[in-house]
PDB file of N, CA and C in Angstrom:
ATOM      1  N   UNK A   1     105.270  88.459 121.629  1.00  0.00           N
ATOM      2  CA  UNK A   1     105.122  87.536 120.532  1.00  0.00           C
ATOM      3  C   UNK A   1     104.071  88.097 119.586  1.00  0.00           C
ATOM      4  N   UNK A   2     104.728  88.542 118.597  1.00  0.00           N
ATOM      5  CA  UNK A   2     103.769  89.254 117.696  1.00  0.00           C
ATOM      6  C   UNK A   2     102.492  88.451 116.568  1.00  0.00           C
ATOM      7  N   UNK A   3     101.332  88.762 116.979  1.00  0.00           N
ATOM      8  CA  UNK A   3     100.369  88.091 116.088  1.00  0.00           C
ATOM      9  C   UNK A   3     100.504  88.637 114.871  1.00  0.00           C
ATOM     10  N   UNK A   4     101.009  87.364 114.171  1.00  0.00           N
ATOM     11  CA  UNK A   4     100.742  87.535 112.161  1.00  0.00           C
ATOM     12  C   UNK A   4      99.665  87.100 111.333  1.00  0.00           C
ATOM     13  N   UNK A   5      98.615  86.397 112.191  1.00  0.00           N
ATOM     14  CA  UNK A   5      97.342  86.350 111.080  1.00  0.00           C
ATOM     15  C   UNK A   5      96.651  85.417 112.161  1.00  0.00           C
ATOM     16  N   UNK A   6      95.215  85.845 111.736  1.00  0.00           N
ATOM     17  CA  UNK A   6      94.009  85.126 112.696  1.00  0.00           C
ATOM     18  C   UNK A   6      92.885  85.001 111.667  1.00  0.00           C
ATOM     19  N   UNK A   7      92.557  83.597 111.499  1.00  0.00           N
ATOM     20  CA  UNK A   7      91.324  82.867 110.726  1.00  0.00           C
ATOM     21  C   UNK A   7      90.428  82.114 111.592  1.00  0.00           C
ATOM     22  N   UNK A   8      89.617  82.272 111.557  1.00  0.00           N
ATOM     23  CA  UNK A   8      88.508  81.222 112.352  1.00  0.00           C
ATOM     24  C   UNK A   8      88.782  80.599 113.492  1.00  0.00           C
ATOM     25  N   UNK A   9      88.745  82.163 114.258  1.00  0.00           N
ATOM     26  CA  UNK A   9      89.299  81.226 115.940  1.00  0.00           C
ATOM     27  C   UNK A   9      91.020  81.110 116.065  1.00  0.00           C
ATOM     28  N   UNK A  10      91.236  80.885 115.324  1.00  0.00           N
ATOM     29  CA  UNK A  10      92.930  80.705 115.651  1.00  0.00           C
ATOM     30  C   UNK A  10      93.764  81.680 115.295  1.00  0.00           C
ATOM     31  N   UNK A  11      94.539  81.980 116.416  1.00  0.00           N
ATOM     32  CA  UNK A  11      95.493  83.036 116.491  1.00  0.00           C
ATOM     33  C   UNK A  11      97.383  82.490 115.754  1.00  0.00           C
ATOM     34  N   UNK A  12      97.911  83.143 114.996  1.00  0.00           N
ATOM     35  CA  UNK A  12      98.888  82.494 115.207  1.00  0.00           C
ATOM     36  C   UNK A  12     100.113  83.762 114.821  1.00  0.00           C
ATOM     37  N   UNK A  13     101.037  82.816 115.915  1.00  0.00           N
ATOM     38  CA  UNK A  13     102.184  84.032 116.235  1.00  0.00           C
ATOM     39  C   UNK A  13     103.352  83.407 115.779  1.00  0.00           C
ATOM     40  N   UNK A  14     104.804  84.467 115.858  1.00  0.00           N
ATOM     41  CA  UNK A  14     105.807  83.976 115.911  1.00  0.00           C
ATOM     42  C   UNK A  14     106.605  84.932 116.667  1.00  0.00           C
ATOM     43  N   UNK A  15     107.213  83.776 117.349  1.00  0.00           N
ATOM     44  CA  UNK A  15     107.679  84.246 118.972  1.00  0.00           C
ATOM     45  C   UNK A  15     109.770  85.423 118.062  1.00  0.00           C
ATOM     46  N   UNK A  16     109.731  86.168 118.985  1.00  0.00           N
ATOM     47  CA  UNK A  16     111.459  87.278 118.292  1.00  0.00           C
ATOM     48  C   UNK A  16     112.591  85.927 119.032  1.00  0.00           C
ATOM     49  N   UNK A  17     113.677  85.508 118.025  1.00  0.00           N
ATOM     50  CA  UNK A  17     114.696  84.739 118.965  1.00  0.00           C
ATOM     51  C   UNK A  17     114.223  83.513 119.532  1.00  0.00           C
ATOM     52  N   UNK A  18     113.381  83.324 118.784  1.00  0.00           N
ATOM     53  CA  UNK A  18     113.024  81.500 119.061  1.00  0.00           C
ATOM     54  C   UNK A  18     113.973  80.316 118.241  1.00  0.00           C
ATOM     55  N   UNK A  19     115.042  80.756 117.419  1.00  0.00           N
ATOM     56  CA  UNK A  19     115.169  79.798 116.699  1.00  0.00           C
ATOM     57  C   UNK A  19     115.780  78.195 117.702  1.00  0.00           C
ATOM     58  N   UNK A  20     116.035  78.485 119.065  1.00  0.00           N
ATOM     59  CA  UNK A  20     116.508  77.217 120.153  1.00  0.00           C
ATOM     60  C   UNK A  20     115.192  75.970 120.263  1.00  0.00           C
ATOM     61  N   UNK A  21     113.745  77.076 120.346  1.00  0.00           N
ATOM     62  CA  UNK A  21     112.917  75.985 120.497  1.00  0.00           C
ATOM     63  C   UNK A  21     112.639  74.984 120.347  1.00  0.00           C
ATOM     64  N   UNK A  22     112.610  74.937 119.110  1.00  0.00           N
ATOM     65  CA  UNK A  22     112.545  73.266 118.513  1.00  0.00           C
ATOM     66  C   UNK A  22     113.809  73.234 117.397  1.00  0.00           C
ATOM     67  N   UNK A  23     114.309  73.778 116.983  1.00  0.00           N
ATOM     68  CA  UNK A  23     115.567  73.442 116.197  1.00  0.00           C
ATOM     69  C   UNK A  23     114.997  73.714 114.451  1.00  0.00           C
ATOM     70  N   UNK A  24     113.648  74.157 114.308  1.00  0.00           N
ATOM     71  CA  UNK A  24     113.534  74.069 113.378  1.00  0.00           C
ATOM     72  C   UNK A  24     112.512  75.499 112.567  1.00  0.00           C
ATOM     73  N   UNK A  25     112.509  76.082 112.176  1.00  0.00           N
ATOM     74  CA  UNK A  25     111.208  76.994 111.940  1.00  0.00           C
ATOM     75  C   UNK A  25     109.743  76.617 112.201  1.00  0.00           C
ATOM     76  N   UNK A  26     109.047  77.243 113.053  1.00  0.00           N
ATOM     77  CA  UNK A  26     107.972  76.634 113.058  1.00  0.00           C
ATOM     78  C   UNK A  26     106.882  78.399 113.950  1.00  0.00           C
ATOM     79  N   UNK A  27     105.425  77.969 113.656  1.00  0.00           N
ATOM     80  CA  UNK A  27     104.929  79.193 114.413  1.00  0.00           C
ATOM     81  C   UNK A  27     103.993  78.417 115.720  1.00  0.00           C
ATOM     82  N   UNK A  28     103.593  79.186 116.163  1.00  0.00           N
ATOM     83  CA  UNK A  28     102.407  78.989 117.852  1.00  0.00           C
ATOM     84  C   UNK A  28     100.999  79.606 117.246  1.00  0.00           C
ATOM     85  N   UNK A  29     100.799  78.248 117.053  1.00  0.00           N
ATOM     86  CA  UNK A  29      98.661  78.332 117.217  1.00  0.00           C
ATOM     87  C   UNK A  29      97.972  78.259 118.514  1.00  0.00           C
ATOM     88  N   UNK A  30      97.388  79.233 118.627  1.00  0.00           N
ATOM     89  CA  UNK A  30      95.985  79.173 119.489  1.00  0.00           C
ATOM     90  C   UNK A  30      94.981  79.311 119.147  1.00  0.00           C
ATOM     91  N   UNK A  31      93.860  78.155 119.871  1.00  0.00           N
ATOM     92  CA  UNK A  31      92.215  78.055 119.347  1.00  0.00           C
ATOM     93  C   UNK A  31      92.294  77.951 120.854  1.00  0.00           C
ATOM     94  N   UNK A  32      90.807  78.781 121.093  1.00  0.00           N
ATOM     95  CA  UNK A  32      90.670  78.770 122.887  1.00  0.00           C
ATOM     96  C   UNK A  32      91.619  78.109 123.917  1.00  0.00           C
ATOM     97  N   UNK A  33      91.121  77.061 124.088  1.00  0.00           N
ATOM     98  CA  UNK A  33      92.117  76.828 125.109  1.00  0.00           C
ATOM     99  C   UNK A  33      93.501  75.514 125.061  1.00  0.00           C
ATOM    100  N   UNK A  34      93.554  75.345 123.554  1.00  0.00           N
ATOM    101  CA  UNK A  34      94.818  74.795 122.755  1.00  0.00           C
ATOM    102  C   UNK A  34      95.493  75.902 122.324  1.00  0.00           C
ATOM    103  N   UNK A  35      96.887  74.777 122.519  1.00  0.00           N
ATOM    104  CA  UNK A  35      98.203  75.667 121.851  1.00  0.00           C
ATOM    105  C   UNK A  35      98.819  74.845 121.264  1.00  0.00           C
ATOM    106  N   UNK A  36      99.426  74.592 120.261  1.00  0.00           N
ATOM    107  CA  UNK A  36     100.721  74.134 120.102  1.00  0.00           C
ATOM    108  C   UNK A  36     101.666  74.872 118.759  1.00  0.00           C
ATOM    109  N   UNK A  37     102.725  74.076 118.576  1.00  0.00           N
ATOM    110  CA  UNK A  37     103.638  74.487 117.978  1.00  0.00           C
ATOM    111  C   UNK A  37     103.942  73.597 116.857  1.00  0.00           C
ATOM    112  N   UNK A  38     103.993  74.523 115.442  1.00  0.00           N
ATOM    113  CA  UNK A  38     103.740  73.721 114.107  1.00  0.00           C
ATOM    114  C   UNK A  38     105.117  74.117 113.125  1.00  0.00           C
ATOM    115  N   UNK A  39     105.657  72.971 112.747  1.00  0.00           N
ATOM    116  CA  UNK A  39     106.410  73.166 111.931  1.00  0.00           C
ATOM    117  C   UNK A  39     106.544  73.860 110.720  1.00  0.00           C
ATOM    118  N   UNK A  40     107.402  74.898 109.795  1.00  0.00           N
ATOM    119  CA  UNK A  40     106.469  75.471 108.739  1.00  0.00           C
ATOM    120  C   UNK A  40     106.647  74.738 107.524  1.00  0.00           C
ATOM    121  N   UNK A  41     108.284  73.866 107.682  1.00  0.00           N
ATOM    122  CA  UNK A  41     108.516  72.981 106.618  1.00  0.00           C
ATOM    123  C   UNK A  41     107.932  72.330 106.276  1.00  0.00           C
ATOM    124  N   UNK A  42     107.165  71.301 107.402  1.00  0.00           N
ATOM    125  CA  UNK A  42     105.764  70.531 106.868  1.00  0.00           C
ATOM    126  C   UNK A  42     104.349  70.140 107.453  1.00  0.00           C
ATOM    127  N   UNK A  43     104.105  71.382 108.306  1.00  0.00           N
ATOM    128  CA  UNK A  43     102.812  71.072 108.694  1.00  0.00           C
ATOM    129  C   UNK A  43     103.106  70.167 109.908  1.00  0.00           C
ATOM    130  N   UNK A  44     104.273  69.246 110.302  1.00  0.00           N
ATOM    131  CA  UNK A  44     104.302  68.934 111.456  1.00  0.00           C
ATOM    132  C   UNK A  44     103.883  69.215 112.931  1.00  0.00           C
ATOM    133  N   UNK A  45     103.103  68.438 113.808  1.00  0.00           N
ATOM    134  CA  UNK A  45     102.630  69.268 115.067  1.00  0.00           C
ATOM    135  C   UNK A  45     104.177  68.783 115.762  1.00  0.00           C
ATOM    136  N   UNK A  46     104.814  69.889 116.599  1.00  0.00           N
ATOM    137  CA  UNK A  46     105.900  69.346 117.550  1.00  0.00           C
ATOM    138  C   UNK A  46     105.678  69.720 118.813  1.00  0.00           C
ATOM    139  N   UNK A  47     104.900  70.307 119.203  1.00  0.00           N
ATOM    140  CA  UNK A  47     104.427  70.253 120.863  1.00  0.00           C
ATOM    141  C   UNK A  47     102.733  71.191 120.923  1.00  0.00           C
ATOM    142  N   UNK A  48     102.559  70.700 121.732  1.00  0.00           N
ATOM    143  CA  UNK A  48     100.913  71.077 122.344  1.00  0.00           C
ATOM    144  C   UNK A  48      99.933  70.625 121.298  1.00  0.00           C
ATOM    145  N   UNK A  49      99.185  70.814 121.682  1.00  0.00           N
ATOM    146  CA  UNK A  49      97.319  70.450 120.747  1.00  0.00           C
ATOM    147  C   UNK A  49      96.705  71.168 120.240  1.00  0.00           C
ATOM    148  N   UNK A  50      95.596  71.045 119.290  1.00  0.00           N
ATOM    149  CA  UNK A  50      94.672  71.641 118.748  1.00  0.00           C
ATOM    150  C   UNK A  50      94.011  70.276 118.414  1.00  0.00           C
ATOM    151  N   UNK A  51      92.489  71.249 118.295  1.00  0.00           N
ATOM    152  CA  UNK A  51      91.580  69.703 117.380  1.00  0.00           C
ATOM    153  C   UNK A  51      91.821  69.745 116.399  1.00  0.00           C
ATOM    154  N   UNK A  52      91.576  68.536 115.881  1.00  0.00           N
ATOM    155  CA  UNK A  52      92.040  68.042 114.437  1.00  0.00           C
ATOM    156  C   UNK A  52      91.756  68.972 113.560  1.00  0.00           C
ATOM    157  N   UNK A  53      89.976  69.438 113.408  1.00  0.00           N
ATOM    158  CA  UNK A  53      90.040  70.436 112.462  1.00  0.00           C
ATOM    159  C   UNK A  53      90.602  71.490 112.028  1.00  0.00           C
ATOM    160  N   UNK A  54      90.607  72.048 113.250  1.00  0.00           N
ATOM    161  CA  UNK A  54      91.803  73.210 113.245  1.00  0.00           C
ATOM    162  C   UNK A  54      93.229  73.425 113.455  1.00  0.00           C
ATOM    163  N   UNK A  55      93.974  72.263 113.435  1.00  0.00           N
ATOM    164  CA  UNK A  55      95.225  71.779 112.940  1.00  0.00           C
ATOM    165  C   UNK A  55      95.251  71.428 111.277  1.00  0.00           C
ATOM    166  N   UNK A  56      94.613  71.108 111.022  1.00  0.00           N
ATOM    167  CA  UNK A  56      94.439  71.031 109.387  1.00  0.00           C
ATOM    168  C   UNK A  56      93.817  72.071 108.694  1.00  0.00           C
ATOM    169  N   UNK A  57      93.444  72.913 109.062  1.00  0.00           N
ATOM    170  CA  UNK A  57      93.056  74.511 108.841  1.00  0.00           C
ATOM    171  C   UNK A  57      94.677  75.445 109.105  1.00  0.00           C
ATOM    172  N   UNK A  58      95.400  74.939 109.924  1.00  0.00           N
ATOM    173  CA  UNK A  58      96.557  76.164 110.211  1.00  0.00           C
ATOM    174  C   UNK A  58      97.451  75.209 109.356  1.00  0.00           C
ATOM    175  N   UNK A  59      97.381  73.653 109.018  1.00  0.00           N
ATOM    176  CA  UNK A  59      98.533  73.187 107.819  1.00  0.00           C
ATOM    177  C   UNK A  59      98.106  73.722 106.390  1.00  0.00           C
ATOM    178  N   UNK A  60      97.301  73.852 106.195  1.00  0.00           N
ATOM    179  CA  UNK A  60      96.149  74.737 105.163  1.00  0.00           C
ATOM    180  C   UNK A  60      97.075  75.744 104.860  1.00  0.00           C
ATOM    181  N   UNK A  61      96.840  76.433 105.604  1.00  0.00           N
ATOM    182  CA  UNK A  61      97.279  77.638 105.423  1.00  0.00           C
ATOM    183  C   UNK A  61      98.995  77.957 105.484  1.00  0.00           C
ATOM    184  N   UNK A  62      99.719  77.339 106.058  1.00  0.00           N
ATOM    185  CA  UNK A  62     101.001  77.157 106.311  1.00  0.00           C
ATOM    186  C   UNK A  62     101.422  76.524 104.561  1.00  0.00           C
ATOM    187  N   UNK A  63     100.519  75.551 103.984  1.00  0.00           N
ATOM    188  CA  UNK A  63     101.146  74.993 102.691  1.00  0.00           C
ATOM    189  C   UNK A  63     101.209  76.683 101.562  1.00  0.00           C
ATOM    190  N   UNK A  64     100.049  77.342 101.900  1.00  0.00           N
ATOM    191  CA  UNK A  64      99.464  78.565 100.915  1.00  0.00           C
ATOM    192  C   UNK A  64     100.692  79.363 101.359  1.00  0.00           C
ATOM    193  N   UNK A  65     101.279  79.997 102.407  1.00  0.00           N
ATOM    194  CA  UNK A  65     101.733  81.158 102.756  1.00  0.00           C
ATOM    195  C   UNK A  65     103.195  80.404 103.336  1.00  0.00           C
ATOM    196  N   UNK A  66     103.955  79.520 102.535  1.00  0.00           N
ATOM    197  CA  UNK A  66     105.117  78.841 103.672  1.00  0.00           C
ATOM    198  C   UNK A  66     106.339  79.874 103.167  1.00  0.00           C
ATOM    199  N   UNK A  67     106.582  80.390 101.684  1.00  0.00           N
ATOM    200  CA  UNK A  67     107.307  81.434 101.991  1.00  0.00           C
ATOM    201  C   UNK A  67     107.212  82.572 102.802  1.00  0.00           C
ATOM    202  N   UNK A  68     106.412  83.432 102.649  1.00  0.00           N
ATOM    203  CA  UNK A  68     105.904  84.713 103.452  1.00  0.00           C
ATOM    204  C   UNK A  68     106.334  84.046 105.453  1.00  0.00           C
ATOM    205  N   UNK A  69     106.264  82.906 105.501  1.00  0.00           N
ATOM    206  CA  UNK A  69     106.615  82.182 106.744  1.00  0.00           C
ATOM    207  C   UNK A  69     107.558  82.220 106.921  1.00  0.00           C
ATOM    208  N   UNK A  70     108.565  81.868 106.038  1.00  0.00           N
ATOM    209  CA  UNK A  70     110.125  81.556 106.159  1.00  0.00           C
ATOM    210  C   UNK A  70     110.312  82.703 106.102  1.00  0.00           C
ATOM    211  N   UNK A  71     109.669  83.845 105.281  1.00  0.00           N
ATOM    212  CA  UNK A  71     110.767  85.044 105.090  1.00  0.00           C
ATOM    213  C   UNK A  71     110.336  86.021 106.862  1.00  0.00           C
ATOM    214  N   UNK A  72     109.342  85.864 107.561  1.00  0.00           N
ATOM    215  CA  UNK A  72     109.051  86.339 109.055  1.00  0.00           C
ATOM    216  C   UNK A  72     109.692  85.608 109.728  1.00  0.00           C
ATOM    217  N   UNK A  73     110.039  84.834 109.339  1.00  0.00           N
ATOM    218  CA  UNK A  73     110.649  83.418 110.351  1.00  0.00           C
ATOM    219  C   UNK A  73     112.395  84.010 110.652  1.00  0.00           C
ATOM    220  N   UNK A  74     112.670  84.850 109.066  1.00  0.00           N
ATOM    221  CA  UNK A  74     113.947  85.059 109.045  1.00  0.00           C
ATOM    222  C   UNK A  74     114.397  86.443 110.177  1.00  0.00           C
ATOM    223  N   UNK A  75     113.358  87.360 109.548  1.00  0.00           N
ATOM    224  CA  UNK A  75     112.935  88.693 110.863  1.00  0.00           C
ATOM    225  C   UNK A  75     112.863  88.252 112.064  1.00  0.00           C
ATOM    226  N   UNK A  76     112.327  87.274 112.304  1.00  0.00           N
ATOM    227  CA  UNK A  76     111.625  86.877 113.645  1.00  0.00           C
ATOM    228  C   UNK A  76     113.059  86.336 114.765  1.00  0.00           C
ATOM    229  N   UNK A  77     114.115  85.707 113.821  1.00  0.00           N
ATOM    230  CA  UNK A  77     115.285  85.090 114.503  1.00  0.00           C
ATOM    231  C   UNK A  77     116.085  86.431 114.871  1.00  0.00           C
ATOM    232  N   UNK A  78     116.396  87.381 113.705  1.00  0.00           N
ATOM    233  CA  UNK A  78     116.954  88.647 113.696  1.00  0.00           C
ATOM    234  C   UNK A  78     116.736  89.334 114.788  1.00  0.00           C
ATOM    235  N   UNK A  79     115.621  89.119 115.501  1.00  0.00           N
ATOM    236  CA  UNK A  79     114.945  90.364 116.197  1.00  0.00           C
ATOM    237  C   UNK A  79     114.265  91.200 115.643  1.00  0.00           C
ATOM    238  N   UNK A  80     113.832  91.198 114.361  1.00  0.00           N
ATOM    239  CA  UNK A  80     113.206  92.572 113.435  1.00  0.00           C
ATOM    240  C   UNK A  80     111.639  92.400 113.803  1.00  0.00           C
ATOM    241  N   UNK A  81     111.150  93.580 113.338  1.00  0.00           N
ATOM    242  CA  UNK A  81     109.649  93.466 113.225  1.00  0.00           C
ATOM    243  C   UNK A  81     109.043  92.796 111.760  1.00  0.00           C
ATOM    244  N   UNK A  82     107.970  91.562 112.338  1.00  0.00           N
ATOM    245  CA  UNK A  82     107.279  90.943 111.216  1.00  0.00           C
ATOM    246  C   UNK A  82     106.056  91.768 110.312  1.00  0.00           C
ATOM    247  N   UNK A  83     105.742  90.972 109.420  1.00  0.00           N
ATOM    248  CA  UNK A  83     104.881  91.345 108.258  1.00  0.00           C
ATOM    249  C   UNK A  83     103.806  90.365 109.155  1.00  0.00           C
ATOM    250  N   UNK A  84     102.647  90.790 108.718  1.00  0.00           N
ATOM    251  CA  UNK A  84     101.079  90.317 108.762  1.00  0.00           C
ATOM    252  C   UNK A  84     100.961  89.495 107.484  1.00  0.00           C
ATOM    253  N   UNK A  85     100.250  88.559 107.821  1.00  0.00           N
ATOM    254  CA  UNK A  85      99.957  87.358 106.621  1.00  0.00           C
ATOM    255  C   UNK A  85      98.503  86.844 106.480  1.00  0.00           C
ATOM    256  N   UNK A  86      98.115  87.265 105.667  1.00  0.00           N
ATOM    257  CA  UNK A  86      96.644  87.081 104.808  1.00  0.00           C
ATOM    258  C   UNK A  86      96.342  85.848 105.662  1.00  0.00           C
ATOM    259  N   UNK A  87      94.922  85.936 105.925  1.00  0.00           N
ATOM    260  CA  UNK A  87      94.288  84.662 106.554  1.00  0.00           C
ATOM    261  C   UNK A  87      93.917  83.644 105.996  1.00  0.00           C
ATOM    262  N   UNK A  88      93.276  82.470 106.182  1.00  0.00           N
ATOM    263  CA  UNK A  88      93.043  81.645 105.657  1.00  0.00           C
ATOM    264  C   UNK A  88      91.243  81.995 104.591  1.00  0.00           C
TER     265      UNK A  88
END
């Protein structure tokens, strides 16, 4: 699962051939010992946790960079190798 950008503690990836997971585009945040999984259409949380702050730090950044998202998102279903995305 290739890491595409890390800001303040949080890692965030997008998994090759995920599009079954949740049915929808979305990437995997980690801050220590939270994870979850964020929608890119709207900042939605759809499984696991983060603290608040830093769930609103990775929707932050998801509103700034949601094309560059969709267009890794599109690689990412393909099987291709992703692009790196500017941090927050």
């Amino acid at each position: 699962m290739p890491v595409i950008s890390m800001f303040y503690g949080i890692i965030i990836r997008m998994y090759f051939l995920d599009n079954q997971h949740h049915g929808m585009p979305h990437i995997h945040a980690r801050y220590a010992e939270f994870e979850a999984s964020i929608c890119i259409n709207d900042g939605e949380l759809l499984a696991g946790e983060l603290p608040k702050k830093q769930l609103r730090l990775v929707q932050a950044w998801i509103e700034l960079h949601r094309d560059e998202l969709m267009a890794d998102w599109e690689l990412a279903i393909a099987g291709e190798a992703l692009y790196k995305i500017d941090p927050l």
